[in-house]
PDB file of N, CA and C in Angstrom:
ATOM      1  N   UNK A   1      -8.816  -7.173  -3.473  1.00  0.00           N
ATOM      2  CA  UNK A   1      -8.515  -5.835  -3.970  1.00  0.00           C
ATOM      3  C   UNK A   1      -9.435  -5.549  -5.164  1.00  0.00           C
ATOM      4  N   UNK A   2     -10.073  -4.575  -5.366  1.00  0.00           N
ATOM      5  CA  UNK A   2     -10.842  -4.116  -6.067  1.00  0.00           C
ATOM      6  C   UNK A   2      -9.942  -3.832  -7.371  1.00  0.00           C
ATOM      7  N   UNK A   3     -11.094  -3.957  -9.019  1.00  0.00           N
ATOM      8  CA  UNK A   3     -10.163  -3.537 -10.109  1.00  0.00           C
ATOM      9  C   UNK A   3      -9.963  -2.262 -10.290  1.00  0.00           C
ATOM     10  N   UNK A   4     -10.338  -1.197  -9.356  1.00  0.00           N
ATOM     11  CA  UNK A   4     -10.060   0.184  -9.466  1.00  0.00           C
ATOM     12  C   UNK A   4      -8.970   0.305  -9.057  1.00  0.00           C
ATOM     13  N   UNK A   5      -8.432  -0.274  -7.416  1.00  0.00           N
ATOM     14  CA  UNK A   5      -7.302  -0.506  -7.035  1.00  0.00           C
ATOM     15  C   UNK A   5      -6.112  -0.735  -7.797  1.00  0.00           C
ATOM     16  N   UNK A   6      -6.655  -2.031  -8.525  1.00  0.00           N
ATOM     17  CA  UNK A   6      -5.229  -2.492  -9.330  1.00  0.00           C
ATOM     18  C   UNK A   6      -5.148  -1.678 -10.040  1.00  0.00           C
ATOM     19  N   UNK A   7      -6.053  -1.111 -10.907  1.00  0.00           N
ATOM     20  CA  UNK A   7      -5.565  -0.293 -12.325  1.00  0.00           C
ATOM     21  C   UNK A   7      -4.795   0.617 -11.528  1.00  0.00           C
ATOM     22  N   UNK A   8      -5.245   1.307 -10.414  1.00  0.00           N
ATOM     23  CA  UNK A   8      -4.853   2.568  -9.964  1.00  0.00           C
ATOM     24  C   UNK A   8      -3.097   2.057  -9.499  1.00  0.00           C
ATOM     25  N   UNK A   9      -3.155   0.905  -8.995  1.00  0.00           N
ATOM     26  CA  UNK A   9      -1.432   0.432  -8.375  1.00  0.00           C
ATOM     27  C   UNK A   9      -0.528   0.716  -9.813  1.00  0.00           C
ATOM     28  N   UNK A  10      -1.389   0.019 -11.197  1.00  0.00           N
ATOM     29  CA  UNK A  10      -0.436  -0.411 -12.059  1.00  0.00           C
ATOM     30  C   UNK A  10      -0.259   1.583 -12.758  1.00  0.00           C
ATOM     31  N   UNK A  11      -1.020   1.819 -12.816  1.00  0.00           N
ATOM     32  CA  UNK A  11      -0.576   3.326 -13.391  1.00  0.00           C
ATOM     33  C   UNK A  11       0.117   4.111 -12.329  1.00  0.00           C
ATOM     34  N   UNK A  12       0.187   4.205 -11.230  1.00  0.00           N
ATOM     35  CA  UNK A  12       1.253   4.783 -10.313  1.00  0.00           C
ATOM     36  C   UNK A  12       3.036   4.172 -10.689  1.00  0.00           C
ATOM     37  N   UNK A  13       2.384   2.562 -10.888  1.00  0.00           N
ATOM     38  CA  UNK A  13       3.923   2.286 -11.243  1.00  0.00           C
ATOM     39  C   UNK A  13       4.263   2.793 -12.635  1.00  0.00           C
ATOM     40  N   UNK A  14       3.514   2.800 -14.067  1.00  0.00           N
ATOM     41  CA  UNK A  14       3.834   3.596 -14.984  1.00  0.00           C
ATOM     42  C   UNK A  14       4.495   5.071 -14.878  1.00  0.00           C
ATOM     43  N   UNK A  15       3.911   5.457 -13.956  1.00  0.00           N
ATOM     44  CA  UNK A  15       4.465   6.985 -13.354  1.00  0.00           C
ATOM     45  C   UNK A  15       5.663   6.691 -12.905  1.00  0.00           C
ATOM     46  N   UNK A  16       5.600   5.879 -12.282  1.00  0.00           N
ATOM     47  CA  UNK A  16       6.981   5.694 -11.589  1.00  0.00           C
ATOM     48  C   UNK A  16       8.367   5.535 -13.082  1.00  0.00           C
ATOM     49  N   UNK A  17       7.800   4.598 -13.459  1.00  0.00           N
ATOM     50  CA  UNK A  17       8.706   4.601 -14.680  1.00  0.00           C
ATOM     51  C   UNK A  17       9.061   5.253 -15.730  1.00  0.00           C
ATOM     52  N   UNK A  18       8.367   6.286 -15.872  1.00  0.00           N
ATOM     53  CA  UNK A  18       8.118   7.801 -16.579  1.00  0.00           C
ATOM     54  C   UNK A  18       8.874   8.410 -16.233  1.00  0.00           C
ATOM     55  N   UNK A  19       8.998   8.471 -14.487  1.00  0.00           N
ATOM     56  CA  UNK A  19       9.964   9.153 -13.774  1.00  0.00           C
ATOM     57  C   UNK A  19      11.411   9.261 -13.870  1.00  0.00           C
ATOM     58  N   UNK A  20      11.658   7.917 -13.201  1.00  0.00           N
ATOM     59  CA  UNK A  20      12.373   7.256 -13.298  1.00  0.00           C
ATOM     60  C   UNK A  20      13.395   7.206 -14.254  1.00  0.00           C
ATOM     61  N   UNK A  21      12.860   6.487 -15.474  1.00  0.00           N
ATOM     62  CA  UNK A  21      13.552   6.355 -17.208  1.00  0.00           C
ATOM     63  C   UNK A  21      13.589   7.318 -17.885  1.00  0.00           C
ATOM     64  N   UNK A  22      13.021   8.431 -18.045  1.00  0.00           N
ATOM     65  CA  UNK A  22      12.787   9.505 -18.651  1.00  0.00           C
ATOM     66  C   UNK A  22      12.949  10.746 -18.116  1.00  0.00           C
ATOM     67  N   UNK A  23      12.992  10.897 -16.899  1.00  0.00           N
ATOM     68  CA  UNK A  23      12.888  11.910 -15.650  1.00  0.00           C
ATOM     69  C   UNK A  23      11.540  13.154 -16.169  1.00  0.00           C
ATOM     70  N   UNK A  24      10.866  12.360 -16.539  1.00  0.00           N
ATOM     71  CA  UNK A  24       9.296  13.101 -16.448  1.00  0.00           C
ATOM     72  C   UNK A  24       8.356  13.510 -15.310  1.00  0.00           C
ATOM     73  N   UNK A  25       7.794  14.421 -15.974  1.00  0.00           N
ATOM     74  CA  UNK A  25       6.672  14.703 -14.713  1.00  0.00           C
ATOM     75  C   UNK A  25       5.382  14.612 -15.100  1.00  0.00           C
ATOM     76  N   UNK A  26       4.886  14.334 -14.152  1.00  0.00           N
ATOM     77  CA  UNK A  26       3.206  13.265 -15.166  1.00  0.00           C
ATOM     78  C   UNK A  26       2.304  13.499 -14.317  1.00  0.00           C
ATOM     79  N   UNK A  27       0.815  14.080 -14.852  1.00  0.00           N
ATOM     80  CA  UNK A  27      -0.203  14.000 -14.560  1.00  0.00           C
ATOM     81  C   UNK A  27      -1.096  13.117 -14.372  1.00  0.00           C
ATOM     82  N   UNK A  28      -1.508  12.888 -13.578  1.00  0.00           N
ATOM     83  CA  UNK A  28      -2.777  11.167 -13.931  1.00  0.00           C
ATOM     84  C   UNK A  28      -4.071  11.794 -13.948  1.00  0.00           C
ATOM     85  N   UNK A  29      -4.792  10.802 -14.685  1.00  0.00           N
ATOM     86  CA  UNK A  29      -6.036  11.155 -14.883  1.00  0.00           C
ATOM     87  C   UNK A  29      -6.976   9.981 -13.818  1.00  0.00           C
ATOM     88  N   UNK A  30      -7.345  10.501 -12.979  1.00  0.00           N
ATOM     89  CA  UNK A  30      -7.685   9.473 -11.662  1.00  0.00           C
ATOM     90  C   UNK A  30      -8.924   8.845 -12.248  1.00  0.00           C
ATOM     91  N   UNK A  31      -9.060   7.939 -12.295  1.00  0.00           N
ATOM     92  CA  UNK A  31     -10.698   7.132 -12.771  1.00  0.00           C
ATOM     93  C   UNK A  31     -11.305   7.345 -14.097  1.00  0.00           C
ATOM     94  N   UNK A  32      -9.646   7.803 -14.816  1.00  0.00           N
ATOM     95  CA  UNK A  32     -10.438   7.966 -16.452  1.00  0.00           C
ATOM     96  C   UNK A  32     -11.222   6.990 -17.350  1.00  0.00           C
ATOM     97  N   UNK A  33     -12.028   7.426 -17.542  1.00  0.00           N
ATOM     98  CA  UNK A  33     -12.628   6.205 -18.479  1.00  0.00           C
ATOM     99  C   UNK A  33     -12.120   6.518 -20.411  1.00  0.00           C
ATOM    100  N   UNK A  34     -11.727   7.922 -20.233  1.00  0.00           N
ATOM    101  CA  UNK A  34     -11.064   8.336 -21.383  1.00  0.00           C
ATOM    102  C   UNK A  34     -10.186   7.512 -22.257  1.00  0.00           C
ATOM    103  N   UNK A  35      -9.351   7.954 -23.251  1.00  0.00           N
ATOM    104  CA  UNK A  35      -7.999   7.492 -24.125  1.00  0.00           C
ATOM    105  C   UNK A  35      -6.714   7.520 -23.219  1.00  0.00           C
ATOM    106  N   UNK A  36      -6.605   8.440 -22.480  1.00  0.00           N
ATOM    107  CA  UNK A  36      -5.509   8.500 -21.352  1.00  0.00           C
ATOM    108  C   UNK A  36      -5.520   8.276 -20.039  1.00  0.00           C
ATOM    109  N   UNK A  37      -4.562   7.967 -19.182  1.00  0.00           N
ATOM    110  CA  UNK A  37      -4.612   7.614 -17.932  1.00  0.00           C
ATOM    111  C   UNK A  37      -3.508   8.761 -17.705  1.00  0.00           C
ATOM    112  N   UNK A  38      -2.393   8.826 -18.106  1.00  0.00           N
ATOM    113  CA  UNK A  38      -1.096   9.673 -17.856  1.00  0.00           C
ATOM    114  C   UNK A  38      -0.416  10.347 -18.907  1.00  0.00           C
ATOM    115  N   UNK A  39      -0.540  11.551 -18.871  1.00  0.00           N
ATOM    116  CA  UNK A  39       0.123  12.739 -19.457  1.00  0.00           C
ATOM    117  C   UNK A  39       1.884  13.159 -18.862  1.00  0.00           C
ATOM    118  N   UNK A  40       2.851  12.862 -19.619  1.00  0.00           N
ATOM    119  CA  UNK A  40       3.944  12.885 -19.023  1.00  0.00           C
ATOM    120  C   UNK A  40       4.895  13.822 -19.645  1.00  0.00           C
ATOM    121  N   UNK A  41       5.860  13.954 -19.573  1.00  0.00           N
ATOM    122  CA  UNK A  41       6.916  15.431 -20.457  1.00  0.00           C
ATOM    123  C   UNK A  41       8.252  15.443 -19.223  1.00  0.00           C
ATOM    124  N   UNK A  42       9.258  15.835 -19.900  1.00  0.00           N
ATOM    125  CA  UNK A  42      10.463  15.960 -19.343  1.00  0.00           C
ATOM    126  C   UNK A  42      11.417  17.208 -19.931  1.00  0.00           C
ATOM    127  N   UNK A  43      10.532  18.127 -20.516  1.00  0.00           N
ATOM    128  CA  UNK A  43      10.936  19.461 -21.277  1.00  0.00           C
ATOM    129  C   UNK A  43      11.129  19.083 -22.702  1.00  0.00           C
ATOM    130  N   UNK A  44      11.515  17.860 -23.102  1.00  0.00           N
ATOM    131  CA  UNK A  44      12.176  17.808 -24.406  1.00  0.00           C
ATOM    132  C   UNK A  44      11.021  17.084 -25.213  1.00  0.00           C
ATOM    133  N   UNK A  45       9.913  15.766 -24.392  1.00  0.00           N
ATOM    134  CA  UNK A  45       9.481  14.809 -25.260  1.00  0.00           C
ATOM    135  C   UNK A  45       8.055  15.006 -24.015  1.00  0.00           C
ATOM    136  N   UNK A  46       6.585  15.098 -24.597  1.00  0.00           N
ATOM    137  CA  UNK A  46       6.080  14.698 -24.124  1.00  0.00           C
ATOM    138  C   UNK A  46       5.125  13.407 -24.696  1.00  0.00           C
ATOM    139  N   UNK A  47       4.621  12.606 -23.416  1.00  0.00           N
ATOM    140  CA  UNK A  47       4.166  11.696 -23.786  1.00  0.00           C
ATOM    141  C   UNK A  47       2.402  11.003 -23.472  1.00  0.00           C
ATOM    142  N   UNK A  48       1.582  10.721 -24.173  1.00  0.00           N
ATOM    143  CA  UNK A  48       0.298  10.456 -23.577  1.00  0.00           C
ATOM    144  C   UNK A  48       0.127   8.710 -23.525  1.00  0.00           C
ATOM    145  N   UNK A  49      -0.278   8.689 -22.190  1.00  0.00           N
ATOM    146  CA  UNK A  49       0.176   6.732 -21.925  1.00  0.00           C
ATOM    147  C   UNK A  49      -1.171   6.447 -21.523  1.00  0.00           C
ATOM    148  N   UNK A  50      -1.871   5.138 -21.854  1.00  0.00           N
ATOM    149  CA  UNK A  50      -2.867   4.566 -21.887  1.00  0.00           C
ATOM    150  C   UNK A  50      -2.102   3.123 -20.895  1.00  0.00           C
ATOM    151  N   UNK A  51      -2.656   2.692 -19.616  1.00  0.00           N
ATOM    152  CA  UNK A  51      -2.573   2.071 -19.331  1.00  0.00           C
ATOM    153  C   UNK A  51      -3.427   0.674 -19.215  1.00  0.00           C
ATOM    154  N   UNK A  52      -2.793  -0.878 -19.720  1.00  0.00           N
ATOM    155  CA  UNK A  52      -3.395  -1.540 -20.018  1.00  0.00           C
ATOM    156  C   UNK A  52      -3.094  -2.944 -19.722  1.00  0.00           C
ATOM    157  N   UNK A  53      -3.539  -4.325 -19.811  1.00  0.00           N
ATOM    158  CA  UNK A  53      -3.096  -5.654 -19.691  1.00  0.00           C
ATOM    159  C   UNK A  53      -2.393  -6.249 -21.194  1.00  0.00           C
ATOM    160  N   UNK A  54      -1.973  -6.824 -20.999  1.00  0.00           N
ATOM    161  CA  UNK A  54      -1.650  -6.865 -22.494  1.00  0.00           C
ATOM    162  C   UNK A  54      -2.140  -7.691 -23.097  1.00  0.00           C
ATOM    163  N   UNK A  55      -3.298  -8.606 -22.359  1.00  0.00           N
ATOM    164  CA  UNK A  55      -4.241  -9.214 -23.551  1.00  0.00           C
ATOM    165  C   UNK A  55      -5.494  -8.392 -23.607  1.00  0.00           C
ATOM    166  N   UNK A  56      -5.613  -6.998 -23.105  1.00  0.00           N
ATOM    167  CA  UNK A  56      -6.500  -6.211 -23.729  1.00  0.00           C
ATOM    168  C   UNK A  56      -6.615  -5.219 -24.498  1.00  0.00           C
ATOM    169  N   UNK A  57      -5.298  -5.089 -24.693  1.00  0.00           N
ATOM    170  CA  UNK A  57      -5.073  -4.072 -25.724  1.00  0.00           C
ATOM    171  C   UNK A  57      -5.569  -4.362 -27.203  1.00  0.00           C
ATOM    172  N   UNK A  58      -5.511  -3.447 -28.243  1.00  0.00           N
ATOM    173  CA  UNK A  58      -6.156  -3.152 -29.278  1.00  0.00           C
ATOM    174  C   UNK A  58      -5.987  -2.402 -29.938  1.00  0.00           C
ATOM    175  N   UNK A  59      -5.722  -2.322 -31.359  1.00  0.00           N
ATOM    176  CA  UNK A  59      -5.493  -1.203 -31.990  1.00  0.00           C
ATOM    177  C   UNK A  59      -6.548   0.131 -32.016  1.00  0.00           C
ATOM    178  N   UNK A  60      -7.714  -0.192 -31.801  1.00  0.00           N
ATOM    179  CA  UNK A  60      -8.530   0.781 -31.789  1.00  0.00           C
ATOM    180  C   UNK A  60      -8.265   1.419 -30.239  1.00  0.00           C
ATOM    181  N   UNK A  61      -7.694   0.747 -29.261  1.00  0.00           N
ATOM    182  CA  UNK A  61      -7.485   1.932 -27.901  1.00  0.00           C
ATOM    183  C   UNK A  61      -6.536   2.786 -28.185  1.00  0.00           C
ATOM    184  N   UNK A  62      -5.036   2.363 -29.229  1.00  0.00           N
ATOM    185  CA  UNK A  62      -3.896   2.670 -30.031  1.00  0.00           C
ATOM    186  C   UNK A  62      -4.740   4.124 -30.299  1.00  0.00           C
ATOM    187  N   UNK A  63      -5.431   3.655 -31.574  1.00  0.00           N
ATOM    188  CA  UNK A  63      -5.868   5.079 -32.388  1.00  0.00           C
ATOM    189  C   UNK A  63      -6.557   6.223 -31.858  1.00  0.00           C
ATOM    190  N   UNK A  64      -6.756   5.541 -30.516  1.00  0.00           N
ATOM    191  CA  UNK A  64      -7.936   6.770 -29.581  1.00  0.00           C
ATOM    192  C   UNK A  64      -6.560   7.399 -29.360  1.00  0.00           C
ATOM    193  N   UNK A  65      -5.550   7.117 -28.272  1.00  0.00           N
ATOM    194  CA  UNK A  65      -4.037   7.604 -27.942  1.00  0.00           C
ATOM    195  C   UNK A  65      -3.446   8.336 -29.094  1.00  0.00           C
ATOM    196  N   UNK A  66      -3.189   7.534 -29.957  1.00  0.00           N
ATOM    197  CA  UNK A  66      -2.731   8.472 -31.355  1.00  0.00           C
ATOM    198  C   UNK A  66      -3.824   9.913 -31.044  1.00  0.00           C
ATOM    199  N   UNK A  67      -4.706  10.197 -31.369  1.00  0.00           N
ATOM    200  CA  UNK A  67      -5.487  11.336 -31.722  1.00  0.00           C
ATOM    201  C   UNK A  67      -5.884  12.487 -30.418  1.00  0.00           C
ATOM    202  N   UNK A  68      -4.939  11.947 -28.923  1.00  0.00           N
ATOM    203  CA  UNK A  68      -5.542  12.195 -28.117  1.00  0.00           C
ATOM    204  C   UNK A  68      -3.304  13.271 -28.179  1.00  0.00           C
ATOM    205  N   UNK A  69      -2.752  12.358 -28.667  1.00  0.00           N
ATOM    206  CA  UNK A  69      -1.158  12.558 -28.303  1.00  0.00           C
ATOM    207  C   UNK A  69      -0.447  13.677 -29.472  1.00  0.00           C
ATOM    208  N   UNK A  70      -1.515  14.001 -30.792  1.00  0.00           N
ATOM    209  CA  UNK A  70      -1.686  14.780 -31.710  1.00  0.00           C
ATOM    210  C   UNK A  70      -2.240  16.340 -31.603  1.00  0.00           C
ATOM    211  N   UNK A  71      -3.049  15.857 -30.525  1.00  0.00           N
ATOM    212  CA  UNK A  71      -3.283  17.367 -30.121  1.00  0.00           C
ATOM    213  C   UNK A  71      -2.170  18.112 -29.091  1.00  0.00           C
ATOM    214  N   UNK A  72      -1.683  16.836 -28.339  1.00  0.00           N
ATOM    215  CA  UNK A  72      -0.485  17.399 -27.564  1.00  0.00           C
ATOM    216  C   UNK A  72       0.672  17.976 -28.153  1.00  0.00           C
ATOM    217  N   UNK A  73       0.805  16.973 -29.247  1.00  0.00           N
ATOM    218  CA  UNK A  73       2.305  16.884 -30.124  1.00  0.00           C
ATOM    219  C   UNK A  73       3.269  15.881 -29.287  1.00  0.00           C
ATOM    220  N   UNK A  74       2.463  14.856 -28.862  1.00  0.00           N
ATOM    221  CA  UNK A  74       3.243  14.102 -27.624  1.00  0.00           C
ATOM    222  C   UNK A  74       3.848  12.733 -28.507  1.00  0.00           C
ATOM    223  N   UNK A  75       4.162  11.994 -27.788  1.00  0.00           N
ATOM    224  CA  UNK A  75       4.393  10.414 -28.415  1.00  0.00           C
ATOM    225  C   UNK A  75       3.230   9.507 -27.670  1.00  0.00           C
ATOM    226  N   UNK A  76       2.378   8.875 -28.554  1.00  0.00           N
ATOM    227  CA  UNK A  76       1.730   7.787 -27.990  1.00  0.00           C
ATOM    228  C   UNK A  76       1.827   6.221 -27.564  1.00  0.00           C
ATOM    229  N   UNK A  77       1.753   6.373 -26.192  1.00  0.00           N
ATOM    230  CA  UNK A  77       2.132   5.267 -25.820  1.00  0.00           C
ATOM    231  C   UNK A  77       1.232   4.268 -25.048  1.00  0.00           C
ATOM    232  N   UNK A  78       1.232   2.978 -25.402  1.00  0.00           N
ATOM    233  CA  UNK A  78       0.227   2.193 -25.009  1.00  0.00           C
ATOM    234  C   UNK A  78       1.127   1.090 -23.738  1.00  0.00           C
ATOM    235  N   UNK A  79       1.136   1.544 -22.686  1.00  0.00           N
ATOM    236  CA  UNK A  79       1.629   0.478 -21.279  1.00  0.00           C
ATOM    237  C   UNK A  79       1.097  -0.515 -21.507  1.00  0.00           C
ATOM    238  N   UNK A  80       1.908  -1.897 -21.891  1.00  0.00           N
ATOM    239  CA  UNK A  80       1.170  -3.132 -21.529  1.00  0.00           C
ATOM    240  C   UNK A  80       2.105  -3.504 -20.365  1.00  0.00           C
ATOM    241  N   UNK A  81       1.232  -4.541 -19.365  1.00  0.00           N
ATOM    242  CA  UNK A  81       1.562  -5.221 -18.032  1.00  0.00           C
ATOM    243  C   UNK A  81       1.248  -6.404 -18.521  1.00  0.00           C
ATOM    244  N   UNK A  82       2.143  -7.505 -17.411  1.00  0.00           N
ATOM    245  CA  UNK A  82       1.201  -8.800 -18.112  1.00  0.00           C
ATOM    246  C   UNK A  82       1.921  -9.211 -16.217  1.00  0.00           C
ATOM    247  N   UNK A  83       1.260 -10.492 -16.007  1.00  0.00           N
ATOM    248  CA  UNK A  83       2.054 -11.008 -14.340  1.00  0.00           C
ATOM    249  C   UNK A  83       3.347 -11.259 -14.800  1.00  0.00           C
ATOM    250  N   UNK A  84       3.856 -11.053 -13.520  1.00  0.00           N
ATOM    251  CA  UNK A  84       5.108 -11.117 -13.420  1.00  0.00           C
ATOM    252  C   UNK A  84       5.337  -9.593 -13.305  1.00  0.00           C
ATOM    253  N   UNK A  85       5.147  -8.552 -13.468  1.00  0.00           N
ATOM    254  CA  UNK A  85       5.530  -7.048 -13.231  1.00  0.00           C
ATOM    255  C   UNK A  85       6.517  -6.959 -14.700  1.00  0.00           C
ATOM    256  N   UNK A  86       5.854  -7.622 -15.861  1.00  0.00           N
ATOM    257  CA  UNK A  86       6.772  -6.916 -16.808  1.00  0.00           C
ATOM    258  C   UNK A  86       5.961  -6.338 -17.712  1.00  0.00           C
ATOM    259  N   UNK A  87       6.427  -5.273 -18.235  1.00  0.00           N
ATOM    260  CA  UNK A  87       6.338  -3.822 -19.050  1.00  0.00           C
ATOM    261  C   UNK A  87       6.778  -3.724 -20.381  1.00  0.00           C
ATOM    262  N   UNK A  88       5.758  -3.369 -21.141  1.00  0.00           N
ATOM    263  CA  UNK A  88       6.281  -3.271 -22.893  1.00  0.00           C
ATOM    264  C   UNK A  88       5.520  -1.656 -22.951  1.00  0.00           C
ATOM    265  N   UNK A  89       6.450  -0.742 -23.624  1.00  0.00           N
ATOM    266  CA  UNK A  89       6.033   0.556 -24.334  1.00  0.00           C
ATOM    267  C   UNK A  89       5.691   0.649 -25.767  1.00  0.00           C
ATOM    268  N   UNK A  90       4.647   0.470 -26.305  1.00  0.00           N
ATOM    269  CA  UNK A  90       4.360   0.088 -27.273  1.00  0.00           C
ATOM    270  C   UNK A  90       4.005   2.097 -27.849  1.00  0.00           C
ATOM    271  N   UNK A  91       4.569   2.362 -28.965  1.00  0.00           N
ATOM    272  CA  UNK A  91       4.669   3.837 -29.795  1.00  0.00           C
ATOM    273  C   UNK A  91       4.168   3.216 -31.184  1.00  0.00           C
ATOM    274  N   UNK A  92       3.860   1.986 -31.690  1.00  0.00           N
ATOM    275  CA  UNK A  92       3.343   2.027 -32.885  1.00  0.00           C
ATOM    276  C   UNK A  92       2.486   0.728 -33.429  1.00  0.00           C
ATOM    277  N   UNK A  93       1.377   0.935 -34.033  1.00  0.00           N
ATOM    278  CA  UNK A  93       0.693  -0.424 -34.631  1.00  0.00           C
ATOM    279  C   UNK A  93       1.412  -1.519 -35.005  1.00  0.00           C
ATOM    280  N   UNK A  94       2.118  -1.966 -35.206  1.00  0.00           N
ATOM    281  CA  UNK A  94       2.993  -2.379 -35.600  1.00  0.00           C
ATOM    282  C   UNK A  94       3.529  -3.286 -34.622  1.00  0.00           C
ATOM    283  N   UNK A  95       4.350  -2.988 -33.908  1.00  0.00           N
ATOM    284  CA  UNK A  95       4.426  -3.263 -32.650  1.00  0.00           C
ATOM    285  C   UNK A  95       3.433  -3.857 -31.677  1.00  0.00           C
ATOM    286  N   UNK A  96       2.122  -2.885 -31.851  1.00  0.00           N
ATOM    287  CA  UNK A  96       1.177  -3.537 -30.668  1.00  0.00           C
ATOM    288  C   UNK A  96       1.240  -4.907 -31.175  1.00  0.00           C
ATOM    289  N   UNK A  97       0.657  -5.347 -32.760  1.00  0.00           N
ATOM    290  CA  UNK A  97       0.563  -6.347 -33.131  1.00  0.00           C
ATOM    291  C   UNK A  97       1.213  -7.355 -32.760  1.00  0.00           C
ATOM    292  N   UNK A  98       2.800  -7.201 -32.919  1.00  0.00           N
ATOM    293  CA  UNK A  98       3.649  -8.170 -31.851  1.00  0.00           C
ATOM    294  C   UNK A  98       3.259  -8.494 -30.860  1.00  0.00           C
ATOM    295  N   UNK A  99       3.220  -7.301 -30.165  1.00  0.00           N
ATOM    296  CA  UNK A  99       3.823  -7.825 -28.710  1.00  0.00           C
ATOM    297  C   UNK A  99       2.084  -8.659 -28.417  1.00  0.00           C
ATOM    298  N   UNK A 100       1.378  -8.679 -28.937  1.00  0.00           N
ATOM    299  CA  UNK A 100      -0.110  -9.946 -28.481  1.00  0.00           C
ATOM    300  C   UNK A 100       0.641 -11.293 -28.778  1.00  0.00           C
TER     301      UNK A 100
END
Protein backbone atom coordinates (compact mmCIF):
# COMPACT_ATOMS: atom_id res chain seq x y z
CA UNK A 1 0.00 0.00 0.00
CA UNK A 2 1.31 3.18 -0.95
CA UNK A 3 1.99 6.20 1.79
CA UNK A 4 -0.64 8.27 0.04
CA UNK A 5 -3.01 5.45 0.68
CA UNK A 6 -2.34 5.18 4.29
CA UNK A 7 -2.36 8.83 5.07
CA UNK A 8 -5.51 8.98 3.00
CA UNK A 9 -7.13 5.59 5.17
CA UNK A 10 -5.91 7.32 8.46
CA UNK A 11 -7.65 10.82 7.76
CA UNK A 12 -10.96 9.25 6.54
CA UNK A 13 -10.89 7.54 9.90
CA UNK A 14 -10.25 11.03 11.66
CA UNK A 15 -13.40 12.07 9.78
CA UNK A 16 -14.99 9.36 10.90
CA UNK A 17 -14.34 10.33 14.42
CA UNK A 18 -15.22 13.96 13.96
CA UNK A 19 -18.38 12.50 12.97
CA UNK A 20 -19.03 10.29 15.05
CA UNK A 21 -17.82 12.09 18.63
CA UNK A 22 -18.72 15.42 17.79
CA UNK A 23 -21.41 14.96 15.08
CA UNK A 24 -19.38 17.20 12.66
CA UNK A 25 -19.22 17.73 9.17
CA UNK A 26 -15.78 17.90 7.63
CA UNK A 27 -14.12 18.81 4.64
CA UNK A 28 -10.82 17.07 3.57
CA UNK A 29 -8.21 18.51 1.94
CA UNK A 30 -7.24 15.54 -0.54
CA UNK A 31 -3.29 15.44 -1.02
CA UNK A 32 -2.62 18.49 1.12
CA UNK A 33 0.74 19.22 1.55
CA UNK A 34 -0.58 22.30 3.60
CA UNK A 35 -1.13 22.87 7.73
CA UNK A 36 -4.51 21.04 7.33
CA UNK A 37 -5.85 17.86 6.16
CA UNK A 38 -9.58 18.35 7.73
CA UNK A 39 -11.73 21.25 8.38
CA UNK A 40 -14.61 20.13 10.67
CA UNK A 41 -17.70 22.13 12.61
CA UNK A 42 -20.88 20.86 14.15
CA UNK A 43 -22.67 24.47 14.33
CA UNK A 44 -21.32 25.20 17.75
CA UNK A 45 -17.28 24.40 17.59
CA UNK A 46 -15.30 24.37 14.60
CA UNK A 47 -12.24 22.55 14.23
CA UNK A 48 -8.89 22.50 11.93
CA UNK A 49 -7.10 18.85 12.25
CA UNK A 50 -3.67 18.09 10.98
CA UNK A 51 -3.28 14.55 10.55
CA UNK A 52 -0.20 12.76 11.80
CA UNK A 53 2.03 9.66 13.38
CA UNK A 54 2.84 10.42 16.57
CA UNK A 55 6.48 10.18 16.36
CA UNK A 56 6.23 12.90 13.77
CA UNK A 57 4.66 15.39 15.16
CA UNK A 58 6.16 18.73 16.27
CA UNK A 59 5.50 21.77 17.65
CA UNK A 60 6.27 23.72 14.69
CA UNK A 61 3.39 21.57 12.55
CA UNK A 62 1.26 22.67 16.05
CA UNK A 63 1.99 26.42 15.23
CA UNK A 64 1.31 26.13 11.43
CA UNK A 65 -2.50 24.62 12.76
CA UNK A 66 -2.67 27.25 15.44
CA UNK A 67 -2.42 30.13 12.68
CA UNK A 68 -4.26 28.24 10.08
CA UNK A 69 -7.43 27.55 13.05
CA UNK A 70 -7.18 31.54 13.95
CA UNK A 71 -8.29 32.60 10.88
CA UNK A 72 -11.19 30.17 11.20
CA UNK A 73 -11.83 30.91 14.89
CA UNK A 74 -11.67 27.06 15.05
CA UNK A 75 -9.87 24.82 17.75
CA UNK A 76 -6.56 23.38 16.67
CA UNK A 77 -6.08 20.07 16.57
CA UNK A 78 -3.16 17.87 15.94
CA UNK A 79 -4.44 13.79 15.25
CA UNK A 80 -1.78 11.61 16.47
CA UNK A 81 -2.06 7.68 15.38
CA UNK A 82 0.45 5.38 16.55
CA UNK A 83 -0.17 1.07 15.65
CA UNK A 84 -2.54 -0.38 17.21
CA UNK A 85 -5.44 2.16 15.82
CA UNK A 86 -5.04 4.42 18.84
CA UNK A 87 -5.83 8.18 18.74
CA UNK A 88 -4.70 11.22 20.87
CA UNK A 89 -6.38 14.88 20.12
CA UNK A 90 -3.84 17.00 20.98
CA UNK A 91 -5.45 21.22 21.31
CA UNK A 92 -2.25 22.44 23.02
CA UNK A 93 1.75 22.62 23.23
CA UNK A 94 1.75 21.40 26.15
CA UNK A 95 0.21 18.41 25.64
CA UNK A 96 1.87 17.65 22.30
CA UNK A 97 4.97 17.58 24.48
CA UNK A 98 3.50 14.71 26.50
CA UNK A 99 2.00 12.73 24.54
CA UNK A 100 5.94 12.08 22.52
Amino acid sequence: MSAYRKGYLKEKKCREIFESWFGCVCIESRGSHGAVDLICGNGLQTYVIQVTEKDKASAKDFNAICKVAEMFQAIPVLALYSEGGRWKLITDTETLEQAK
